[in-house]
Protein backbone atom coordinates (compact mmCIF):
# COMPACT_ATOMS: atom_id res chain seq x y z
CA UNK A 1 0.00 0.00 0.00
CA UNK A 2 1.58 3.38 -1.18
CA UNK A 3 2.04 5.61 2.02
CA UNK A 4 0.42 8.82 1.90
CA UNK A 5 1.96 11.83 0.68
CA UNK A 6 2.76 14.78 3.37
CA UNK A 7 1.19 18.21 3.50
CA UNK A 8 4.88 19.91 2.02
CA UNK A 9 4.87 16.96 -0.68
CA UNK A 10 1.64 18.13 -2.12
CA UNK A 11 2.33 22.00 -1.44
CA UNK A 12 5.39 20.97 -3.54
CA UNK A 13 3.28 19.22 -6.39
CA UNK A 14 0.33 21.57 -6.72
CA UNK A 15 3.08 24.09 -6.54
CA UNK A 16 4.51 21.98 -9.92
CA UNK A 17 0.97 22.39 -11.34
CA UNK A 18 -0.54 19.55 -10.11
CA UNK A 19 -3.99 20.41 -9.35
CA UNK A 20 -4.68 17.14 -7.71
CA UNK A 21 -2.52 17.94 -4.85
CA UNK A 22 -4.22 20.90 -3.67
CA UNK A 23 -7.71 19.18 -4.12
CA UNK A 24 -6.35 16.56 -1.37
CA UNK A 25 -5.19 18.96 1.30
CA UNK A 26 -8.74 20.29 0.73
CA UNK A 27 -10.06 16.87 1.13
CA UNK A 28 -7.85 17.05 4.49
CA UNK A 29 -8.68 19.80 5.73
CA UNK A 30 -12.21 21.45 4.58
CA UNK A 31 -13.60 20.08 7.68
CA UNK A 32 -10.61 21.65 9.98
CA UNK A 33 -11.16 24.77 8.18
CA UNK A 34 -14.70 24.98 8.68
CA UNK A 35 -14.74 24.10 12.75
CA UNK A 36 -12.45 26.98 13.21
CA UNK A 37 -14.45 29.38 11.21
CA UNK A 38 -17.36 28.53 13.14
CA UNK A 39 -15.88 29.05 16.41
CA UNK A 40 -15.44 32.79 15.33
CA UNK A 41 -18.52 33.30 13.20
CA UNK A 42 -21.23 31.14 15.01
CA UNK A 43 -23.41 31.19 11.95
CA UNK A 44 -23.21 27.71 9.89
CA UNK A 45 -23.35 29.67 6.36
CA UNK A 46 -21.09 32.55 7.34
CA UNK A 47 -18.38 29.96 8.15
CA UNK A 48 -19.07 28.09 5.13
CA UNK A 49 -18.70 30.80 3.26
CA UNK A 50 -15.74 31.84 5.22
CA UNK A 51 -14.30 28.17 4.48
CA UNK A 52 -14.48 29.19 0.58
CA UNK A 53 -12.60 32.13 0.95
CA UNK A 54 -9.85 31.04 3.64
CA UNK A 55 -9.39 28.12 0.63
CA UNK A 56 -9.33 30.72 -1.99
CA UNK A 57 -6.80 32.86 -0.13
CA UNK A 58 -4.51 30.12 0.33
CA UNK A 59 -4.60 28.94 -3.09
CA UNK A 60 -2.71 32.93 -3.63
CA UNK A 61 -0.56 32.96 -0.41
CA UNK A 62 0.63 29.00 -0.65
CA UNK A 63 3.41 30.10 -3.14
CA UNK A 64 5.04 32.08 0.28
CA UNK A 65 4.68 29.10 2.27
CA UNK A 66 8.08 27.31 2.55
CA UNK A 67 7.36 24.36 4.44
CA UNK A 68 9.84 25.31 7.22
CA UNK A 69 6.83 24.75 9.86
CA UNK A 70 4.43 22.59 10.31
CA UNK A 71 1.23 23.27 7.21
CA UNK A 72 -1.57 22.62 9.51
CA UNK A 73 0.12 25.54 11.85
CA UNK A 74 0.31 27.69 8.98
CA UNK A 75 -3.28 26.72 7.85
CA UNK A 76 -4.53 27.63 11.23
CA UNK A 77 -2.60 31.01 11.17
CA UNK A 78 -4.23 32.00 8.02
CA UNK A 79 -7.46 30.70 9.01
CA UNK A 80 -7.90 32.65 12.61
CA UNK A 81 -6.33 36.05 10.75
CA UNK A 82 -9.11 35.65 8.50
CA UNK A 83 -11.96 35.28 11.05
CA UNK A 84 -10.58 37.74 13.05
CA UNK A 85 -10.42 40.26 10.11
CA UNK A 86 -14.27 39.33 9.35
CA UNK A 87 -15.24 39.36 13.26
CA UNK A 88 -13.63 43.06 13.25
CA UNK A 89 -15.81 44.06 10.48
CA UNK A 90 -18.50 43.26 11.46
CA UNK A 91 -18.23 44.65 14.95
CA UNK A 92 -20.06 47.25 15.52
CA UNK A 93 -18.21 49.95 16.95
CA UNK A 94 -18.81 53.36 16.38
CA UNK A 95 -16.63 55.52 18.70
CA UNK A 96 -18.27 58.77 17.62
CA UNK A 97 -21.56 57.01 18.10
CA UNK A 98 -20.42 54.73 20.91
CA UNK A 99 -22.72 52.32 19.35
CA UNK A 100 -21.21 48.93 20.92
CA UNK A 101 -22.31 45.14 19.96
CA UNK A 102 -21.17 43.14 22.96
CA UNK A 103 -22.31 39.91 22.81
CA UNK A 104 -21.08 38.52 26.13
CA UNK A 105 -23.19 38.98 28.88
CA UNK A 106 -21.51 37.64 31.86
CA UNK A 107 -20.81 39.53 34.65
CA UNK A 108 -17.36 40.14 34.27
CA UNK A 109 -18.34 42.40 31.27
CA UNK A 110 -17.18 46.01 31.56
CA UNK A 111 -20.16 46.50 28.78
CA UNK A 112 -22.13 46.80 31.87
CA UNK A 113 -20.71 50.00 32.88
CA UNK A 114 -21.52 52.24 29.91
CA UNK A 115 -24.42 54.04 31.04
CA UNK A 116 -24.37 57.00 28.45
CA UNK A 117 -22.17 58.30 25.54
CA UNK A 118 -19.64 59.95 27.96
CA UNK A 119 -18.83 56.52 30.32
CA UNK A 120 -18.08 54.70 26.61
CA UNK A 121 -15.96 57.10 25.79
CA UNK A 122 -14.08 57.21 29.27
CA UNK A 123 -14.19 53.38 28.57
CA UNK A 124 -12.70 53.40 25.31
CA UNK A 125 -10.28 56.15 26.09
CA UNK A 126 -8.92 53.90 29.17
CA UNK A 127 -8.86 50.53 26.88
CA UNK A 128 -6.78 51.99 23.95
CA UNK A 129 -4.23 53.17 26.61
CA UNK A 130 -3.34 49.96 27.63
CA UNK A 131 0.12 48.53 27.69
CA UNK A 132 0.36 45.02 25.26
CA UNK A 133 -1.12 42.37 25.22
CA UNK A 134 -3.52 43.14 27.37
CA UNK A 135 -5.50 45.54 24.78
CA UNK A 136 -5.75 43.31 22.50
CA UNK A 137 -7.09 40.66 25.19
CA UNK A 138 -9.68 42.88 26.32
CA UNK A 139 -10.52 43.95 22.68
CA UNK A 140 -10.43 40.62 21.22
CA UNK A 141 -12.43 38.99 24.66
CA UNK A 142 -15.00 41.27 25.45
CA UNK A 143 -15.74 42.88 21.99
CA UNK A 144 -14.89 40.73 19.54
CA UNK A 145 -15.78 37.98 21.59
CA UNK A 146 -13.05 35.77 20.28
CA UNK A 147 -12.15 32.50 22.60
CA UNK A 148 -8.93 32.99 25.13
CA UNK A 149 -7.03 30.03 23.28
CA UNK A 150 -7.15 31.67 20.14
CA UNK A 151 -6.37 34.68 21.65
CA UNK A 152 -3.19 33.38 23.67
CA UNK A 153 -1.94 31.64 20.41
CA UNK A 154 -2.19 35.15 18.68
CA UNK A 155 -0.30 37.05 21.47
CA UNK A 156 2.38 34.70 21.91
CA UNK A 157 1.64 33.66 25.29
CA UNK A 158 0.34 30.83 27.14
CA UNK A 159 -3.52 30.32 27.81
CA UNK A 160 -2.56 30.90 31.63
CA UNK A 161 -0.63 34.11 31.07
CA UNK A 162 -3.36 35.19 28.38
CA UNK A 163 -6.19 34.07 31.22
CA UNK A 164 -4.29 36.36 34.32
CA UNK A 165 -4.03 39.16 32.01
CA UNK A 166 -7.67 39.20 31.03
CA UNK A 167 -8.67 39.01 34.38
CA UNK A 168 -6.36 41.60 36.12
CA UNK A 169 -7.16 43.97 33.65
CA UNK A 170 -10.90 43.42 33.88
CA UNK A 171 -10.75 43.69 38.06
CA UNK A 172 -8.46 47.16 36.97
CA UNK A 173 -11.50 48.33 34.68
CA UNK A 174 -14.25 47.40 37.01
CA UNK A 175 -11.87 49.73 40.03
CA UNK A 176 -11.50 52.56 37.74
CA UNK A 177 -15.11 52.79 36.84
CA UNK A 178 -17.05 51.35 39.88
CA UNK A 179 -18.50 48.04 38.78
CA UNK A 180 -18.95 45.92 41.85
């Protein structure tokens, strides 16, 4: 039985114009694709859609890849950029407006605290001065919504680390603007 070819072997052959090769790492990895797209987009037909167009942009970027990681890793890395770009966009937030769509509810959500036009601005104001990563935590968390592994794999950092700094900076905006 002929062993199966790796991911670099058939990066290497579609990259030799074998269109074969790229139709089996879709055959691989569709499904992969589509699970992580859905745990951004939550909508069945936004992350098929999403699926199709993660697929189409790696058809254009595959000729960069180099095959000095690991494909999969690189896959995912494309894949969470891509969601992340669409979860941005379609985000609602308006700072003139302060017009906010924060979908989690919990309550360890500073969305509770903006009262009026003035408090979201203080908010905002207070968020976009903080120190790295733990902007982007807060912004990717609580507005974005976006799950703490992905998160932590974006930043660099453990899920731990990632987790603390959520958490401290959350109890440091719920001091600086009275939520009990």
């Amino acid at each position: 039985m002929a062993q199966r070819p790796t991911d670099d072997e058939l990066v290497r052959r579609y990259k030799d114009g074998d269109i074969k090769a790229f139709e089996e790492l879709y055959g691989r990895y569709h499904r992969y694709v589509f699970h992580i797209c859905y745990s951004y987009l939550k909508n069945i037909d936004d992350a098929e859609d999403m699926k199709q167009t993660v697929f189409q942009e790696i058809l254009h970027k595959i000729w960069k890849y180099q095959g000095l990681g690991n494909f999969k890793d690189w896959l995912g890395t494309v894949i969470r950029n891509r969601c992340r770009d669409a979860v941005r966009s379609s985000s609602k937030i308006n700072f003139n407006d302060c017009e906010f769509n924060m979908i989690e509810t919990d309550e360890h959500n500073p969305s509770k605290v903006i009262e009026d036009k003035e408090t979201a601005i203080k908010l905002l104001k207070y968020i976009s001065q903080l120190d790295e990563p733990a902007r982007t935590i807060i912004c990717d968390r609580i507005i974005y919504t976006i799950p703490m592994k992905d998160i932590a794999n974006y930043c660099s950092i453990s899920f731990k680390h990632a987790y603390r700094i959520y958490h401290r900076t959350l109890n440091e905006i719920k001091m600086k603007f009275n939520v009990k």
